[in-house]
N, C-alpha and C. Protein backbone atom coordinates (compact mmCIF):
# COMPACT_ATOMS: atom_id res chain seq x y z
N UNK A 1 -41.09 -78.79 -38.89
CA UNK A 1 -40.61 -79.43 -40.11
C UNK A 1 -39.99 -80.76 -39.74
N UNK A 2 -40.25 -81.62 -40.71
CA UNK A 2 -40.01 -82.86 -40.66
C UNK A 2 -39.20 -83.60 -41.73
N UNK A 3 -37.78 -84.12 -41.31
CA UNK A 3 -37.29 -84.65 -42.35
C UNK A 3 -38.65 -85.94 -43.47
N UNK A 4 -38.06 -85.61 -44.95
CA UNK A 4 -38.53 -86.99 -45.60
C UNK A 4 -38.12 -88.57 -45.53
N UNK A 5 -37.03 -88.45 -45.17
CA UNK A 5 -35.96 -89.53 -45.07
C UNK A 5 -34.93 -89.55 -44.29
N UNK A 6 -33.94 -90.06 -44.11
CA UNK A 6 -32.50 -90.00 -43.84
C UNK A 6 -32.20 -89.50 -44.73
N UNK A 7 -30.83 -88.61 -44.44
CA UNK A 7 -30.28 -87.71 -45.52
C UNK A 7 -30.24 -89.27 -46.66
N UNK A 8 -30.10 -88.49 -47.91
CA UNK A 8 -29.97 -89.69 -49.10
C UNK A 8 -28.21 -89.92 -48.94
N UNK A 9 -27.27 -89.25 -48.40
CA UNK A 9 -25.74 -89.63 -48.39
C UNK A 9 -25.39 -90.36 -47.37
N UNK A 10 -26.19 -90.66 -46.44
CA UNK A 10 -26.41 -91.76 -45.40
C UNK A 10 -27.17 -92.91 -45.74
N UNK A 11 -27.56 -93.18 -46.60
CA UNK A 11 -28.28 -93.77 -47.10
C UNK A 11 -27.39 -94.98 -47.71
N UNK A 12 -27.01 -94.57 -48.84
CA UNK A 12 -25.84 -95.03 -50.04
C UNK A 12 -24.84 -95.12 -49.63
N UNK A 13 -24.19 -96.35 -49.31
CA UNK A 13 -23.22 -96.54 -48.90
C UNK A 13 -21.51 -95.81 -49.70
N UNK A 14 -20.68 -94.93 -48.83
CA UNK A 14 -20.05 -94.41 -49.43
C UNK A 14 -19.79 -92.84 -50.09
N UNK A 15 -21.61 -92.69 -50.11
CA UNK A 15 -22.02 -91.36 -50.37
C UNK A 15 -21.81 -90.50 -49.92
N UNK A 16 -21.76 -90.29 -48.34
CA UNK A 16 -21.57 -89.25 -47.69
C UNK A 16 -20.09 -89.00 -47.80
N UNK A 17 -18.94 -89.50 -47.59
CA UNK A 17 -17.54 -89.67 -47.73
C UNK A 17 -16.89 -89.00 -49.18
N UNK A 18 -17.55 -89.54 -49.85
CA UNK A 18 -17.55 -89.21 -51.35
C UNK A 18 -17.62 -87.50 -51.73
N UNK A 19 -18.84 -87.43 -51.23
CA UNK A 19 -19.18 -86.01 -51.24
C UNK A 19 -18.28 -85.08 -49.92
N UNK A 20 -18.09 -85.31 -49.37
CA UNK A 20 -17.39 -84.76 -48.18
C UNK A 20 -15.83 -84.76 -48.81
N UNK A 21 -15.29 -85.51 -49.45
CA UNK A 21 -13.78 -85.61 -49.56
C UNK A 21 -13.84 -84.52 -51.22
N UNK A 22 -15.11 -84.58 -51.95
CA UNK A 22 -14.93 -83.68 -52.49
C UNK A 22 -14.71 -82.60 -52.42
N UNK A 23 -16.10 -81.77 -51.40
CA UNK A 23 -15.93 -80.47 -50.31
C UNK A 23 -15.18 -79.94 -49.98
N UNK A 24 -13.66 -80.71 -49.85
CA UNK A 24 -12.60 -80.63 -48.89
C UNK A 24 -11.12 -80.50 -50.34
N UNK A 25 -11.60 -80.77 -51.13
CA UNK A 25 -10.62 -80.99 -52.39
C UNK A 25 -10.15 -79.22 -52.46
N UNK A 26 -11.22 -78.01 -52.42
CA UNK A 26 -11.36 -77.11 -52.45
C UNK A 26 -10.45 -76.13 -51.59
N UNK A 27 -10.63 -76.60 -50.38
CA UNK A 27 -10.18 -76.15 -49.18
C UNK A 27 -8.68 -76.71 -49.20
N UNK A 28 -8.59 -78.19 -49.41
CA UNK A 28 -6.99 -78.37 -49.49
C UNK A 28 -6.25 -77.74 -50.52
N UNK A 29 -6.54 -77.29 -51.75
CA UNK A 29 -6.40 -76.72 -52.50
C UNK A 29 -5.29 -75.37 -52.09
N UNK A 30 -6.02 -74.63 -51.20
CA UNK A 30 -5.49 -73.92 -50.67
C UNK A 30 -5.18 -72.08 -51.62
N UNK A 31 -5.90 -72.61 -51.89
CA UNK A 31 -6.20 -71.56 -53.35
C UNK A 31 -7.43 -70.33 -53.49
N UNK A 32 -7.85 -70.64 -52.77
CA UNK A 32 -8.93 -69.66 -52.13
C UNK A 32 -9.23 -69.64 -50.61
N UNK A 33 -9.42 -68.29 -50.17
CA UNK A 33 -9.39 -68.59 -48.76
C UNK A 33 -10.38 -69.26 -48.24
N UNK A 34 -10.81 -70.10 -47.17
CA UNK A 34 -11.47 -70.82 -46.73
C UNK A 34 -13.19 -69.46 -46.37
N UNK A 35 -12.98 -68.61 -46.27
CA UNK A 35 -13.63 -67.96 -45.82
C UNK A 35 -14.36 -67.21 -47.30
N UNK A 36 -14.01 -67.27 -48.15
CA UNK A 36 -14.44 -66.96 -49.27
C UNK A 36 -15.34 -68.14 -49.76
N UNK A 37 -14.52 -69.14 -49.63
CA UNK A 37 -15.60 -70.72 -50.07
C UNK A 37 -16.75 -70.97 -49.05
N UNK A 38 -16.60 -70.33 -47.97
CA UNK A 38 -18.06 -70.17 -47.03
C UNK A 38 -18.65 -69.14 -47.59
N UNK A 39 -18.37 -68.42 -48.24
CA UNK A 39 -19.47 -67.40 -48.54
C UNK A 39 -19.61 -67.98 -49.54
N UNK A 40 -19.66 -68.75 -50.52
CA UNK A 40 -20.12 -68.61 -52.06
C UNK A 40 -21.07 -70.20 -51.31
N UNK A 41 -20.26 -70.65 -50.48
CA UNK A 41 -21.57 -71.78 -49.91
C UNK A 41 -22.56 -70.94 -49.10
N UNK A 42 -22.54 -69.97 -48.25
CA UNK A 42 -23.64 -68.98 -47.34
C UNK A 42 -24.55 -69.15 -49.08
N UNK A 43 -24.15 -67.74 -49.75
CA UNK A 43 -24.81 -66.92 -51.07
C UNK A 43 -25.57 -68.61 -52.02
N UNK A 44 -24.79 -69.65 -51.78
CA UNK A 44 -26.06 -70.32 -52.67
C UNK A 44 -27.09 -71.06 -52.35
N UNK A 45 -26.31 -71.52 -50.95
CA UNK A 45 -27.72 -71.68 -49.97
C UNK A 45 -28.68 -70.97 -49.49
N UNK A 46 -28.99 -69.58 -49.65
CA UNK A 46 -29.52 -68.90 -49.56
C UNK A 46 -30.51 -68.93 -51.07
N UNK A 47 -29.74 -68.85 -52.06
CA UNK A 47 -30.70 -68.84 -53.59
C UNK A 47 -31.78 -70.31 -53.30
N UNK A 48 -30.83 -71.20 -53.13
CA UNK A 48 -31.58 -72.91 -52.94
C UNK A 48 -32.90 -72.65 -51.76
N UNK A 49 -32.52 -72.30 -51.01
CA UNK A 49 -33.38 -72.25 -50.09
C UNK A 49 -32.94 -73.20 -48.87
N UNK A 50 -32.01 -73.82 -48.85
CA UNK A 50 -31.66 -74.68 -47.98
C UNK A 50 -31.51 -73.76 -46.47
N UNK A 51 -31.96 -74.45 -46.00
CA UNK A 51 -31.99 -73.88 -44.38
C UNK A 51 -30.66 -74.86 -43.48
N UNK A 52 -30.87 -75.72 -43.63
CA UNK A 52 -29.75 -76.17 -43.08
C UNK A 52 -28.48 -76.31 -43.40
N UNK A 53 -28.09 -76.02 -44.34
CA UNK A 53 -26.35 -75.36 -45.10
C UNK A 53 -26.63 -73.74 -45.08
N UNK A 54 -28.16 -72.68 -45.29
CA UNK A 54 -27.84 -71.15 -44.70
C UNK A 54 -27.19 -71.62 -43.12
N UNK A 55 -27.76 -72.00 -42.08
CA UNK A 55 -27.43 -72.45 -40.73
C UNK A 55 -25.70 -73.03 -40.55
N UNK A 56 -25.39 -73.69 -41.24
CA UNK A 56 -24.37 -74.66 -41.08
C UNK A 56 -23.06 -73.58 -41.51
N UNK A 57 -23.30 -72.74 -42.05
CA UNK A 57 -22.35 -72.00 -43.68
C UNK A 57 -22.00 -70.52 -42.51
N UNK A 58 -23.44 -69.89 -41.96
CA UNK A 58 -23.33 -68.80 -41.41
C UNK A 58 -22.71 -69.08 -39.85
N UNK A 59 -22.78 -69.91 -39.32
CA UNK A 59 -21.75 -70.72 -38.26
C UNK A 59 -20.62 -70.41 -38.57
N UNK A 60 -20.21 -71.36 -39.51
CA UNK A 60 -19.25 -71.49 -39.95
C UNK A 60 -18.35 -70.15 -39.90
N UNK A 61 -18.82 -69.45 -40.76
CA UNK A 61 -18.41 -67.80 -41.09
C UNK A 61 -18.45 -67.04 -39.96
N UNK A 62 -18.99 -67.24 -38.73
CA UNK A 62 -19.20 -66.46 -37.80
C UNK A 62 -17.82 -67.12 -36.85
N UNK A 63 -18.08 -68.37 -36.69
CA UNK A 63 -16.79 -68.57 -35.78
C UNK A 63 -15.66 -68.31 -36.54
N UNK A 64 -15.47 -68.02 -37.68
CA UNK A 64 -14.33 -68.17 -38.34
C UNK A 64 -13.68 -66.57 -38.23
N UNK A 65 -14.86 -65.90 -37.45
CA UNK A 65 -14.33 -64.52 -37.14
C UNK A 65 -15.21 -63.54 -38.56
N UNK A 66 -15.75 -64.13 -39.52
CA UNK A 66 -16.59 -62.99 -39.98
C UNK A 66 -17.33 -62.00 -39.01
N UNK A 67 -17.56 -60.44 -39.66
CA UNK A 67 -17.89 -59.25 -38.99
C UNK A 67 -19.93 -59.76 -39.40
N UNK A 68 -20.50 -59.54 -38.26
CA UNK A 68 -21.85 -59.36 -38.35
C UNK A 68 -22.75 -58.68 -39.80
N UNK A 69 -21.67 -57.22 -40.12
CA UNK A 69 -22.19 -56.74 -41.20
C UNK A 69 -22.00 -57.34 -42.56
N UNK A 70 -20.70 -57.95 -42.89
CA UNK A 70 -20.60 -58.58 -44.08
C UNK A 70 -21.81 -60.10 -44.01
N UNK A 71 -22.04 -61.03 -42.74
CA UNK A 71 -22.85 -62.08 -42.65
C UNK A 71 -23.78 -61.59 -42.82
N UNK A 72 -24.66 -60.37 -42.31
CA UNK A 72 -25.74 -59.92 -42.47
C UNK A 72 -26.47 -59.60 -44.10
N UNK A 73 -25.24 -59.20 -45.06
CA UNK A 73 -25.25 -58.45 -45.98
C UNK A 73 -25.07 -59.36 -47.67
N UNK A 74 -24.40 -60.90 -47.17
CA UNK A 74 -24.45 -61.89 -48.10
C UNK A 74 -25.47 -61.70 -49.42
N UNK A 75 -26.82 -62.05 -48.64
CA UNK A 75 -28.04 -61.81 -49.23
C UNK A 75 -28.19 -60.84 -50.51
N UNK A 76 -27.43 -59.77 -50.18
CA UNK A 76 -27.67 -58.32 -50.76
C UNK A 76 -26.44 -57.97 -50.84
N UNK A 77 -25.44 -58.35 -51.70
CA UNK A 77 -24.05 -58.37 -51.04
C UNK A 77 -23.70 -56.78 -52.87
N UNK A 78 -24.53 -57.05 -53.22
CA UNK A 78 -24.46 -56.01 -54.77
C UNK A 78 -24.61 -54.52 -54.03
N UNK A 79 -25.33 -54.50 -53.13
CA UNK A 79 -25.91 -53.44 -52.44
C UNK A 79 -24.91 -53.01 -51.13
N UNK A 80 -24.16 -53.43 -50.89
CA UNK A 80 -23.61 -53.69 -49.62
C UNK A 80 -21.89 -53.13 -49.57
N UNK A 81 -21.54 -52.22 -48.90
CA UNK A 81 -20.13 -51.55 -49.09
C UNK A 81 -18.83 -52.77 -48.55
N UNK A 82 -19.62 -53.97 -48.06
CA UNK A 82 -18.37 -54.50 -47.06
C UNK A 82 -17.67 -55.37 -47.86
N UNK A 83 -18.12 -55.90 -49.55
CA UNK A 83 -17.02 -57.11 -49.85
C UNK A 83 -16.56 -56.51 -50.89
N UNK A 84 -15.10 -57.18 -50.82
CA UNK A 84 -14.24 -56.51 -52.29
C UNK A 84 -14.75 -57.27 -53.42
N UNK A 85 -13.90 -56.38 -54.38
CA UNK A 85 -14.34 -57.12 -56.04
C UNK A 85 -14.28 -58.18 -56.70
N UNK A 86 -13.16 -58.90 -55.60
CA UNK A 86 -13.10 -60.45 -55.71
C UNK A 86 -13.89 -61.17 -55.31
N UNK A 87 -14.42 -60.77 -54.23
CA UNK A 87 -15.74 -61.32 -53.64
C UNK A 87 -16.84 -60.83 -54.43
N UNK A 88 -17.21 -59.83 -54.41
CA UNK A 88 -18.41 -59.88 -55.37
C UNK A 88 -18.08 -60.71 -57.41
N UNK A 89 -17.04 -60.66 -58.01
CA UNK A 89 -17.14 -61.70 -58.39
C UNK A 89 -17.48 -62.95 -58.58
N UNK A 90 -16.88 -63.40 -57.25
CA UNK A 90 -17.48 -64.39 -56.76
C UNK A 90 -18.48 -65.27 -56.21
N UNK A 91 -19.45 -64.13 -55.79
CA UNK A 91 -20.55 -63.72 -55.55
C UNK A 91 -21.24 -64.07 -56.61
N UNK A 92 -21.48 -63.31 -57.84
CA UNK A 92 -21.87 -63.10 -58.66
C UNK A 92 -21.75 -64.68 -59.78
N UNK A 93 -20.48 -65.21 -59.63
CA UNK A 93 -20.27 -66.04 -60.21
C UNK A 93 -21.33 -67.45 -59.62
N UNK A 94 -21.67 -66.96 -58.79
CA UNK A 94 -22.17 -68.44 -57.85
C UNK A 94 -23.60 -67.98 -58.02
N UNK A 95 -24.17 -66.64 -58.02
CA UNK A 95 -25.19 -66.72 -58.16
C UNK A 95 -25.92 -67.37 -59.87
N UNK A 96 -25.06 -67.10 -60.78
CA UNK A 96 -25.16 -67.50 -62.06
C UNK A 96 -25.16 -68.65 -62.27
N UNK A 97 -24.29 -69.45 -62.01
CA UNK A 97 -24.07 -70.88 -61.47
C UNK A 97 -25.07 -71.99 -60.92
N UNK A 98 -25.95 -71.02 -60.09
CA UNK A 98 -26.54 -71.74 -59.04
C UNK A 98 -28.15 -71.52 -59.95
N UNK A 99 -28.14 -70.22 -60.34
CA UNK A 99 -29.69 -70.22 -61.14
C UNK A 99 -29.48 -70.65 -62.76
N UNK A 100 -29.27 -71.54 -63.10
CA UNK A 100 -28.60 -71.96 -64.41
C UNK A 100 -29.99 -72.00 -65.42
N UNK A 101 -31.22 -72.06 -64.87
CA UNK A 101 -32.10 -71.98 -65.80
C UNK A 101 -32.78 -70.88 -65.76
N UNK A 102 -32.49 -69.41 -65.40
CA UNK A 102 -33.01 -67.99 -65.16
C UNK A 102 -32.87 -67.16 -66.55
N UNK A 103 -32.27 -67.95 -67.22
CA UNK A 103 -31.56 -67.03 -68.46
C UNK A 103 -31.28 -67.90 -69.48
N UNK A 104 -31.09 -67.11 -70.60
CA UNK A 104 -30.34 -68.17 -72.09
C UNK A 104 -29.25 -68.24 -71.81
N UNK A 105 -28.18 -67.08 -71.37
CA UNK A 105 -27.01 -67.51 -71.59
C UNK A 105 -26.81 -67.46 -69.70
N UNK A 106 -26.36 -68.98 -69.11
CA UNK A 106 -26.60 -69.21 -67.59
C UNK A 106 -25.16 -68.43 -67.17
N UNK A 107 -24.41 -68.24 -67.25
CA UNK A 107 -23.06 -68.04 -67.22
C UNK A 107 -22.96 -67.19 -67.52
N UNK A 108 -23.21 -65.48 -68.20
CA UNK A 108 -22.51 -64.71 -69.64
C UNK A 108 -21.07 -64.51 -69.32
N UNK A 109 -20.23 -63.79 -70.39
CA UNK A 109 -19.50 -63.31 -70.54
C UNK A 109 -18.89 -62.13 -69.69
N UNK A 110 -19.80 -61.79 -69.43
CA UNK A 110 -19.44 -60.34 -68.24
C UNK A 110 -18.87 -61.03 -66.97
N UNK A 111 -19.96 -61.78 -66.47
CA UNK A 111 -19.88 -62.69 -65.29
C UNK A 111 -18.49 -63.51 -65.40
N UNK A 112 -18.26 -63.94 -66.35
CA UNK A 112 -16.92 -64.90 -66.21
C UNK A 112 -15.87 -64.54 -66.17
N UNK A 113 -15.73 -63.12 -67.28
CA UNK A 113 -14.55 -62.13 -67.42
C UNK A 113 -14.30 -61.61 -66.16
N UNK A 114 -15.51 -60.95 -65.37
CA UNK A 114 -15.02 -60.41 -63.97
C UNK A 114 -14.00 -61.32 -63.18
N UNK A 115 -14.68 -62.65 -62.96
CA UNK A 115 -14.22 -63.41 -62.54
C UNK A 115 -13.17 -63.56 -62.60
N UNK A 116 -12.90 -63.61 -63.96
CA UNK A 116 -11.23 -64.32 -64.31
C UNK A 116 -10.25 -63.15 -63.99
N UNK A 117 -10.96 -62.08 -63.90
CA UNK A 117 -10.22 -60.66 -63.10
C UNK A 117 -9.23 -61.20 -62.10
N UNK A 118 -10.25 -61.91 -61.36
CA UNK A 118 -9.42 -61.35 -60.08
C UNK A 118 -8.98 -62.99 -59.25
N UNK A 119 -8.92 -63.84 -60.59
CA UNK A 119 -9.12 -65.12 -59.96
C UNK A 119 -7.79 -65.93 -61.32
N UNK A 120 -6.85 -66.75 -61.16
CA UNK A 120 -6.14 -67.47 -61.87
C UNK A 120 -7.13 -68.59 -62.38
N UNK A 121 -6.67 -69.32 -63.05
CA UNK A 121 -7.77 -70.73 -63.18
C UNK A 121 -7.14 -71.65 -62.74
N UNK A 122 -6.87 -71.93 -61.35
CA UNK A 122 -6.65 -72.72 -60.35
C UNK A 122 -7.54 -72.05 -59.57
N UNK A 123 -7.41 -71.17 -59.04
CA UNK A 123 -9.13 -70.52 -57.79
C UNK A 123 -9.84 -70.25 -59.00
N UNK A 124 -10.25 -69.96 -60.32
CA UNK A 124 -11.58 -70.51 -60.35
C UNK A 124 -12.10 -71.70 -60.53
N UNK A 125 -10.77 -72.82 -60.74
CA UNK A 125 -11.34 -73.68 -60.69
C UNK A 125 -12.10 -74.43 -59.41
N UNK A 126 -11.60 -73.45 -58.15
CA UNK A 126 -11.52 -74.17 -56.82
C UNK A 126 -13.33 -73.28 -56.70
N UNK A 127 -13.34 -72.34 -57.18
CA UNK A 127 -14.47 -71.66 -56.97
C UNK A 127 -15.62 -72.65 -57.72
N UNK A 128 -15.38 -72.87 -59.23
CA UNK A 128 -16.76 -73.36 -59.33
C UNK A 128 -16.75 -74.60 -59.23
N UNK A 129 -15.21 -75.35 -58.55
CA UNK A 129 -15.93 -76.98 -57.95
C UNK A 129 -16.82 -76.41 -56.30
N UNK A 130 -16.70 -75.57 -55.60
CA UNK A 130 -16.80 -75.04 -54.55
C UNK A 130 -19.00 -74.76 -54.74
N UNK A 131 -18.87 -74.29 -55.94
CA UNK A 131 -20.27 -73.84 -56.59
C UNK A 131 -21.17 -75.39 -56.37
N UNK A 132 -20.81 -75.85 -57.41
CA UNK A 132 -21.15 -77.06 -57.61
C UNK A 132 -21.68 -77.99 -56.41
N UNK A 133 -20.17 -78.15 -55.76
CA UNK A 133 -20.57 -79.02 -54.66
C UNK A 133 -21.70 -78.55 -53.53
N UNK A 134 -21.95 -77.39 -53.40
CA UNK A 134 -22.77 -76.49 -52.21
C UNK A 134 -24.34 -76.66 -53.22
N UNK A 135 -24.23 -77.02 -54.48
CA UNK A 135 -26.02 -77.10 -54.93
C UNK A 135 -25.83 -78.35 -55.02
N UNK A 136 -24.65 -79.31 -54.67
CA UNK A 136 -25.40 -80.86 -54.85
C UNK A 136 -26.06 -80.96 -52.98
N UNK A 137 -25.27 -80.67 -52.31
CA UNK A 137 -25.68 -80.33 -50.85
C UNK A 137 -27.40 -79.87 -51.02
N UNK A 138 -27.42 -78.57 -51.43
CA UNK A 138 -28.55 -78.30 -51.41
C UNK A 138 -29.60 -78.68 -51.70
N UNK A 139 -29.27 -79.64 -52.99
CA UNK A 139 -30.49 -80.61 -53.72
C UNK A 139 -30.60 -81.55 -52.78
N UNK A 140 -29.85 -81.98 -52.14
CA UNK A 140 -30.08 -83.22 -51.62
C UNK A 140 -30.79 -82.54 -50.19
N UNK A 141 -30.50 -81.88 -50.19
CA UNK A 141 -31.10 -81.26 -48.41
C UNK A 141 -32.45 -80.77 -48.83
N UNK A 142 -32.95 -79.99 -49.69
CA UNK A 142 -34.43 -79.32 -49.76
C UNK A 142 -34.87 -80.33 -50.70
N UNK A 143 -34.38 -81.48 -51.13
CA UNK A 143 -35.72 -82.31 -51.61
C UNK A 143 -36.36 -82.95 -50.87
N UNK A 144 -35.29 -83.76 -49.35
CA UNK A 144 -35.75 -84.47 -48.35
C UNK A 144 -35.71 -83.64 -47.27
N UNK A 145 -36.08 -82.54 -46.98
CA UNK A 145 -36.37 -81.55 -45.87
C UNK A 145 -35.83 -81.89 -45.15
N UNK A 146 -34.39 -82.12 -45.13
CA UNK A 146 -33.46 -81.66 -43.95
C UNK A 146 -33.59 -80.45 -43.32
N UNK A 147 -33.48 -80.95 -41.59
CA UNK A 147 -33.99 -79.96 -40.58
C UNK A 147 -32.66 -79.30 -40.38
N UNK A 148 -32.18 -77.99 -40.47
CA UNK A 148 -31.55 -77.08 -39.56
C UNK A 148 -30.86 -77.89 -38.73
N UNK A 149 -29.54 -78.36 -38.44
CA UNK A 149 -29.60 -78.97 -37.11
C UNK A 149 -29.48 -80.26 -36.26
N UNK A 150 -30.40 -80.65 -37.02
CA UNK A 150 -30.88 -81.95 -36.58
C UNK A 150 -29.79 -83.16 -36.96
N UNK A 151 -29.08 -83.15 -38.46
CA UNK A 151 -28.37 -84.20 -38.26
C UNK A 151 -27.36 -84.47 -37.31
N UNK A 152 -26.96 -83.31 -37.51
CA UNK A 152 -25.36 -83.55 -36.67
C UNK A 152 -25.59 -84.21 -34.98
N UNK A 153 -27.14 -83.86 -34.39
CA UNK A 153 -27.14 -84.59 -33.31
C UNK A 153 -27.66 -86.07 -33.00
N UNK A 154 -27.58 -86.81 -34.39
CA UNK A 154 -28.76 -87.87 -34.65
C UNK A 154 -27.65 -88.83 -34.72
N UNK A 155 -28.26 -90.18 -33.93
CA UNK A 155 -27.44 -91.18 -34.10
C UNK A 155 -26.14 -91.61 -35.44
N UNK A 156 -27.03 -91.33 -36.51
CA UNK A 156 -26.16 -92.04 -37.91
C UNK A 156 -25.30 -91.07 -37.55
N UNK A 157 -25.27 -89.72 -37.71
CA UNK A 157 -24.13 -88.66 -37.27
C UNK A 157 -22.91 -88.59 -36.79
N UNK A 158 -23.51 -89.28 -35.11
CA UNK A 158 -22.47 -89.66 -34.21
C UNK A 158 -21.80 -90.77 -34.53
N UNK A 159 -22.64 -91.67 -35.31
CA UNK A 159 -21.77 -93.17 -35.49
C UNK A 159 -20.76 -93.06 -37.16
N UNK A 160 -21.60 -91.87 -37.73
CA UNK A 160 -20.51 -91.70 -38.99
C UNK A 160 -19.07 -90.98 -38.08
N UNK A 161 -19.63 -89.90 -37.23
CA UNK A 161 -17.74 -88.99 -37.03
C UNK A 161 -17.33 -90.15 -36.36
N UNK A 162 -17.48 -90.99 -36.04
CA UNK A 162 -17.52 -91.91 -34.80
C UNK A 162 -16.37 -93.15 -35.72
N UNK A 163 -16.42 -93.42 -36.87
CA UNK A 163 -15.82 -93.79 -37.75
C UNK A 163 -14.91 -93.09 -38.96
N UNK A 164 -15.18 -91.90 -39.06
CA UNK A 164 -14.35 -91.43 -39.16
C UNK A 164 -13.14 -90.86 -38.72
N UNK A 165 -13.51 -90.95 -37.02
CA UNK A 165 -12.71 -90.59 -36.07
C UNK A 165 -11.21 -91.86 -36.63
N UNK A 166 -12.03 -93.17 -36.13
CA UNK A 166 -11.57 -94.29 -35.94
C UNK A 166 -10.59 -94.35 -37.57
N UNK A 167 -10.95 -94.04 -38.43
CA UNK A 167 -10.13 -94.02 -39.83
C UNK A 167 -8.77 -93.13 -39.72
N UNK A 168 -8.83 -91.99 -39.09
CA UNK A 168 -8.06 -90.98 -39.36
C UNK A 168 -6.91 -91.48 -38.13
N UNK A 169 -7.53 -91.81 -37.47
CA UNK A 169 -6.46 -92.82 -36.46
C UNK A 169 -5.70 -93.76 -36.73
């Protein structure tokens, strides 16, 4: 497989930063655990098809000390004894989210109520900016066949952390 382009957020000046400081709005937030916002990014990269955020997401979750069986079980997570009800909420909420044209009503009522179960509206709000941002990722990655991998070792890469280094300094 062969990228189409340079990612398009390398591209546009500003873009990548933009989207990245959004990503991170979530996580500073501090309102959901970081490890929960990797799974609802694992579970929609997986619907998208994106291979290189499934890759990037299940890393992620693995060094972060996730158990093999819950990473294994994302996929099929309805079927699966290892995540609580907040998580499958959540789960559930992202899968709805993410297939927005599968159904008349993209969202229902069941789906949101669970949600709001087990979630204030500060984490859901952190959840479905969390949604959101992981299918703009994804669109942008499976339209221009981003490889698995490949950016993070590619020049623009090194010369973006490479400046971002230099900023945070």
């Amino acid at each position: 497989m062969q990228a189409r382009m340079k990612h398009p957020a390398m591209v546009i000046p500003d873009a990548m930063q933009t989207l990245i400081t959004l990503g991170n709005v979530t996580k500073k937030a501090g309102v959901v655990s970081e490890q929960l916002l990797e799974m609802i990014h694992l579970r929609a990269s997986q619907i998208n098809g994106c291979s290189l955020c499934v890759d990037m997401h299940a890393r992620s979750l693995k060094k972060s000390g996730e158990t093999d069986e819950r990473l294994f079980s994302v996929a099929a997570w309805r079927d699966a004894p290892y995540f609580t009800d907040a998580e499958r909420a959540a789960l559930a909420l992202t899968e709805a989210a993410t297939r927005l044209s599968d159904r008349a009503d993209p969202v229902p009522d069941e789906i949101w109520n669970e949600a709001a179960l087990h979630f204030d509206e500060q984490q859901l709000a952190a959840v479905v900016l969390a949604i959101a941002v992981i299918n703009v990722w994804n669109r942008l990655n499976v339209a221009t066949r981003q490889v698995a991998g490949e950016w993070v070792n590619s020049a623009e890469a090194k010369n973006w952390l490479a400046n971002e280094a230099r900023k945070a300094s």
